[in-house]
N, C-alpha and C. Protein backbone atom coordinates (compact mmCIF):
# COMPACT_ATOMS: atom_id res chain seq x y z
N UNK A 1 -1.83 -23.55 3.23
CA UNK A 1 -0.64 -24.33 3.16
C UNK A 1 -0.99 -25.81 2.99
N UNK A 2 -2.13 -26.17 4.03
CA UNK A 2 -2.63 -27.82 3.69
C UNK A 2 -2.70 -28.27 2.45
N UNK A 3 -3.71 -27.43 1.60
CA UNK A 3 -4.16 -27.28 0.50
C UNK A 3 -2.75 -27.52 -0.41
N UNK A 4 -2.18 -26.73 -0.79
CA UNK A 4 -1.21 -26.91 -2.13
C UNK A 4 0.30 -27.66 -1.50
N UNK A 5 -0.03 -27.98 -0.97
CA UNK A 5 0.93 -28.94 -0.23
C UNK A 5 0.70 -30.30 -0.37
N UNK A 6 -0.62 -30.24 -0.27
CA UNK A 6 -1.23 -31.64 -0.76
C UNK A 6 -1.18 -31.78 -2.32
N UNK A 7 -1.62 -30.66 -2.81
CA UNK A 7 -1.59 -30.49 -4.61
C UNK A 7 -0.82 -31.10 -4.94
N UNK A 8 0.50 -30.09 -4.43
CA UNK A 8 2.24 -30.62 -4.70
C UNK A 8 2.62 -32.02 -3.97
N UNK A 9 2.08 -32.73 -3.13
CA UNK A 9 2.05 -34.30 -3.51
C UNK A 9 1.55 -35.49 -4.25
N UNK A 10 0.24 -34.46 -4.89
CA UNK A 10 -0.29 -35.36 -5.51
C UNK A 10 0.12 -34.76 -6.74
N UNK A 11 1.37 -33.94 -7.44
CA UNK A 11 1.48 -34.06 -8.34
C UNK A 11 1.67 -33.03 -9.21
N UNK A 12 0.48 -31.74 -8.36
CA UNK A 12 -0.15 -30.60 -8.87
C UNK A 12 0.79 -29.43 -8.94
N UNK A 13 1.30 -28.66 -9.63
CA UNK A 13 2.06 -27.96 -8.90
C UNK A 13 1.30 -26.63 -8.63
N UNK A 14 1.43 -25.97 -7.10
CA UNK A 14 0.46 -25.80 -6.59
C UNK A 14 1.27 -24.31 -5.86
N UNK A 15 0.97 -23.09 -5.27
CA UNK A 15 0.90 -22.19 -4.18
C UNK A 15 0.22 -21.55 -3.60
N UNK A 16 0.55 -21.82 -2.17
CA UNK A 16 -0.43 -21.09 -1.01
C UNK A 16 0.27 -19.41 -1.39
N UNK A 17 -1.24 -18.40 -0.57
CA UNK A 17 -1.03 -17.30 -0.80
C UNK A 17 -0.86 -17.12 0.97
N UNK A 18 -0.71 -16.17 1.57
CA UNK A 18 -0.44 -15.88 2.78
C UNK A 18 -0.53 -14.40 2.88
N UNK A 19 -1.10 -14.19 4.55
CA UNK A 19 -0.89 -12.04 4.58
C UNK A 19 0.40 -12.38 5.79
N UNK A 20 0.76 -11.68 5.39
CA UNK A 20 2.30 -10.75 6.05
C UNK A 20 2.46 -11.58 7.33
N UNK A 21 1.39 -11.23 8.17
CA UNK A 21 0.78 -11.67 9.28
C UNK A 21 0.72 -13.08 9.54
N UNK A 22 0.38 -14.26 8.77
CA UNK A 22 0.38 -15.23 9.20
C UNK A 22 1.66 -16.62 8.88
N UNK A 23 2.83 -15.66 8.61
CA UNK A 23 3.96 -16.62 7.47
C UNK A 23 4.34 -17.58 8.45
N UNK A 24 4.72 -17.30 10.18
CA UNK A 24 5.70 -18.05 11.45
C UNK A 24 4.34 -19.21 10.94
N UNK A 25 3.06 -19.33 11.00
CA UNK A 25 2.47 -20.33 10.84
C UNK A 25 2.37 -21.08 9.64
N UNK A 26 2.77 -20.20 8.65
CA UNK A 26 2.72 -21.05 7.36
C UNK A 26 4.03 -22.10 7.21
N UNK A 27 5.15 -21.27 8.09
CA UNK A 27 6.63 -22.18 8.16
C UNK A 27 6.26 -23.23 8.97
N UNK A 28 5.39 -23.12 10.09
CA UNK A 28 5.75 -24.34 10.71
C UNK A 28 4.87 -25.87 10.55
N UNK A 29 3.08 -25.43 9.62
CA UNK A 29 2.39 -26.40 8.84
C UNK A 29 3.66 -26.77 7.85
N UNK A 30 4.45 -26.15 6.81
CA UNK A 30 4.88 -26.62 6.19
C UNK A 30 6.16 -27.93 6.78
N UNK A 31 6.77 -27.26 7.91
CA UNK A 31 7.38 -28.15 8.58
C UNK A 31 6.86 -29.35 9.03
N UNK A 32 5.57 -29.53 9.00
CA UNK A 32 4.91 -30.31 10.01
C UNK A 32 4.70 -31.23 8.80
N UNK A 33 4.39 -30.90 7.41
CA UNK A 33 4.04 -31.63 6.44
C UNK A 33 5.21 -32.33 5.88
N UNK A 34 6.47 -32.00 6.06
CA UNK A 34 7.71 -32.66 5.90
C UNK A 34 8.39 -31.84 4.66
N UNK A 35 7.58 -30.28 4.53
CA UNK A 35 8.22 -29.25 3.67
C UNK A 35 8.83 -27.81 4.15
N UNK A 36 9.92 -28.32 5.12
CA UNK A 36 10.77 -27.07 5.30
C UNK A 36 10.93 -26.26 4.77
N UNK A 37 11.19 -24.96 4.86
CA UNK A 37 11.46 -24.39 3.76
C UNK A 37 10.30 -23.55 2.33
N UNK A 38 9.49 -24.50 2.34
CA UNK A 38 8.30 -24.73 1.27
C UNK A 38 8.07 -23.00 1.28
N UNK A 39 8.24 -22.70 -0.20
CA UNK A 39 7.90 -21.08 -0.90
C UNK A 39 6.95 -20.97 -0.99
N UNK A 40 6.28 -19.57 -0.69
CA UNK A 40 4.59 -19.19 -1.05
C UNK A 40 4.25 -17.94 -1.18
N UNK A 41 3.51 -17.18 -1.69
CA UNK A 41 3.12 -15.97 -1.82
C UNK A 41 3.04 -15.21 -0.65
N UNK A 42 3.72 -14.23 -0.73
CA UNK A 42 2.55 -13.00 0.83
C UNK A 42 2.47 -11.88 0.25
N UNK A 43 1.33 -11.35 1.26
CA UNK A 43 0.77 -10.10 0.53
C UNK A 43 0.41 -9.66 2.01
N UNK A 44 0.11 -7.85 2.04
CA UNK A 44 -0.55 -7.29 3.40
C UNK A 44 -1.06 -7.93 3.82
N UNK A 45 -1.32 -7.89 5.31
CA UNK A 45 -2.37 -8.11 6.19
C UNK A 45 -2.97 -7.28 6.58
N UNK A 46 -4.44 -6.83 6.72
CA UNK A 46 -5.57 -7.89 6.48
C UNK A 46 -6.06 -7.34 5.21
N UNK A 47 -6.67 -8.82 4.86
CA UNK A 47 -7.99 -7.88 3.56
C UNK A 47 -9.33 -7.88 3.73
N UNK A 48 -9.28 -8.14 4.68
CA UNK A 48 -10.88 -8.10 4.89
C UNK A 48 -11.55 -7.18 5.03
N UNK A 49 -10.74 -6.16 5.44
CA UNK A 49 -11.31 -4.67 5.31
C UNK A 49 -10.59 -3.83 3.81
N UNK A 50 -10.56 -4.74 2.93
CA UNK A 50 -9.26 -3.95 1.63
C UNK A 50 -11.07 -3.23 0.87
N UNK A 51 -11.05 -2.34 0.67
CA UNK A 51 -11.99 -1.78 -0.60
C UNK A 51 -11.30 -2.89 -2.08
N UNK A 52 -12.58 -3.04 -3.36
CA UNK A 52 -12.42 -3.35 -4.58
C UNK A 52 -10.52 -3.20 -5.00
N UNK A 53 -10.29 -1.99 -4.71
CA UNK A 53 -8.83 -1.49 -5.28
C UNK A 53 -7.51 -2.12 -4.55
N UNK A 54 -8.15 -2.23 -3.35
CA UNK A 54 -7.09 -2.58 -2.43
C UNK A 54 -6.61 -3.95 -2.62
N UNK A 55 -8.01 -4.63 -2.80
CA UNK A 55 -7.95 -6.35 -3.21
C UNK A 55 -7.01 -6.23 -4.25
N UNK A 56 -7.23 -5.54 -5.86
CA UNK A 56 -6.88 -5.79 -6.84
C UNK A 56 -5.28 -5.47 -6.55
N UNK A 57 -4.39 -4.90 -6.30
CA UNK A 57 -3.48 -4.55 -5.64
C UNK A 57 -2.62 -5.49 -5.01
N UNK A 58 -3.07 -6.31 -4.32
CA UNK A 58 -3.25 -7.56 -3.60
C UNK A 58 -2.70 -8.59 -4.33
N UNK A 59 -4.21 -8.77 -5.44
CA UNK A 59 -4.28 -9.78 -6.35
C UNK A 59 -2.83 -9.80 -7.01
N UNK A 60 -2.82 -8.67 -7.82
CA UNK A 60 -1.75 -8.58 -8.87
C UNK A 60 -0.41 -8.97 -8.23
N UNK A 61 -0.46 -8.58 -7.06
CA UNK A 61 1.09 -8.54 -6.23
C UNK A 61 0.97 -10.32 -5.91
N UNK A 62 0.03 -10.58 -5.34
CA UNK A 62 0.50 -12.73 -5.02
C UNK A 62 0.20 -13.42 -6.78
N UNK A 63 -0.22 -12.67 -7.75
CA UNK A 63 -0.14 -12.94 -9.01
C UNK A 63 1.17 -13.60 -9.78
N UNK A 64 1.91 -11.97 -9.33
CA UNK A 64 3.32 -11.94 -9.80
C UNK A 64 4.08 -12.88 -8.96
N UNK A 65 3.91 -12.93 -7.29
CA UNK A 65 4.42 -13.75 -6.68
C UNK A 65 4.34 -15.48 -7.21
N UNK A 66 3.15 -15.45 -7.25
CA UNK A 66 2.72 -17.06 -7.66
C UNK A 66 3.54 -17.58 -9.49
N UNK A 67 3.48 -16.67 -9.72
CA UNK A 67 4.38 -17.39 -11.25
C UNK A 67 5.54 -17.22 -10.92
N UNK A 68 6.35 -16.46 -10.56
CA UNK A 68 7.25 -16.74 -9.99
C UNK A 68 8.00 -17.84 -9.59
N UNK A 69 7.53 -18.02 -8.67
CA UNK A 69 7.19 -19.69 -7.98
C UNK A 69 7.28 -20.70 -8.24
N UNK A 70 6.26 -20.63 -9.73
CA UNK A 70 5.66 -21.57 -10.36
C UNK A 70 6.61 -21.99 -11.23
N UNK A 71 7.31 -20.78 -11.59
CA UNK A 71 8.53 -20.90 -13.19
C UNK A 71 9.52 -20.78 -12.76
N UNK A 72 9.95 -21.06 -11.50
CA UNK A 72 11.58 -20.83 -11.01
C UNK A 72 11.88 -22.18 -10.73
């Protein structure tokens, strides 16, 4: 959230990805940064145990999420 939050002040247009699991914290950095509200990708939690397939799965799904985003 730090990350493309900062992007998106300096200009960039930018999205955080997120798992399922960590969004109550992604709302409230964004709050804290003075971006209520602020949209971002989620996908399952966890991947750290995802096999090759599971990632790709993943990928494609905050993929679609992130243009989304990007073009709305």
């Amino acid at each position: 959230m730090h990350d493309s939050i900062t992007a998106e002040l300096a200009g960039v247009p930018a999205v955080a990805v997120l798992t399922d699991r960590f969004t109550s914290i992604g709302d409230l950095l964004a709050e804290a940064r003075g971006f209520p509200g602020y949209r971002y990708a989620v996908i399952a939690h966890p991947v750290s145990l995802d096999d090759a397939d599971a990632l790709r799965v993943k990928a494609d799904e905050a993929l679609r999420q992130c243009l989304e985003l990007l073009t709305s």
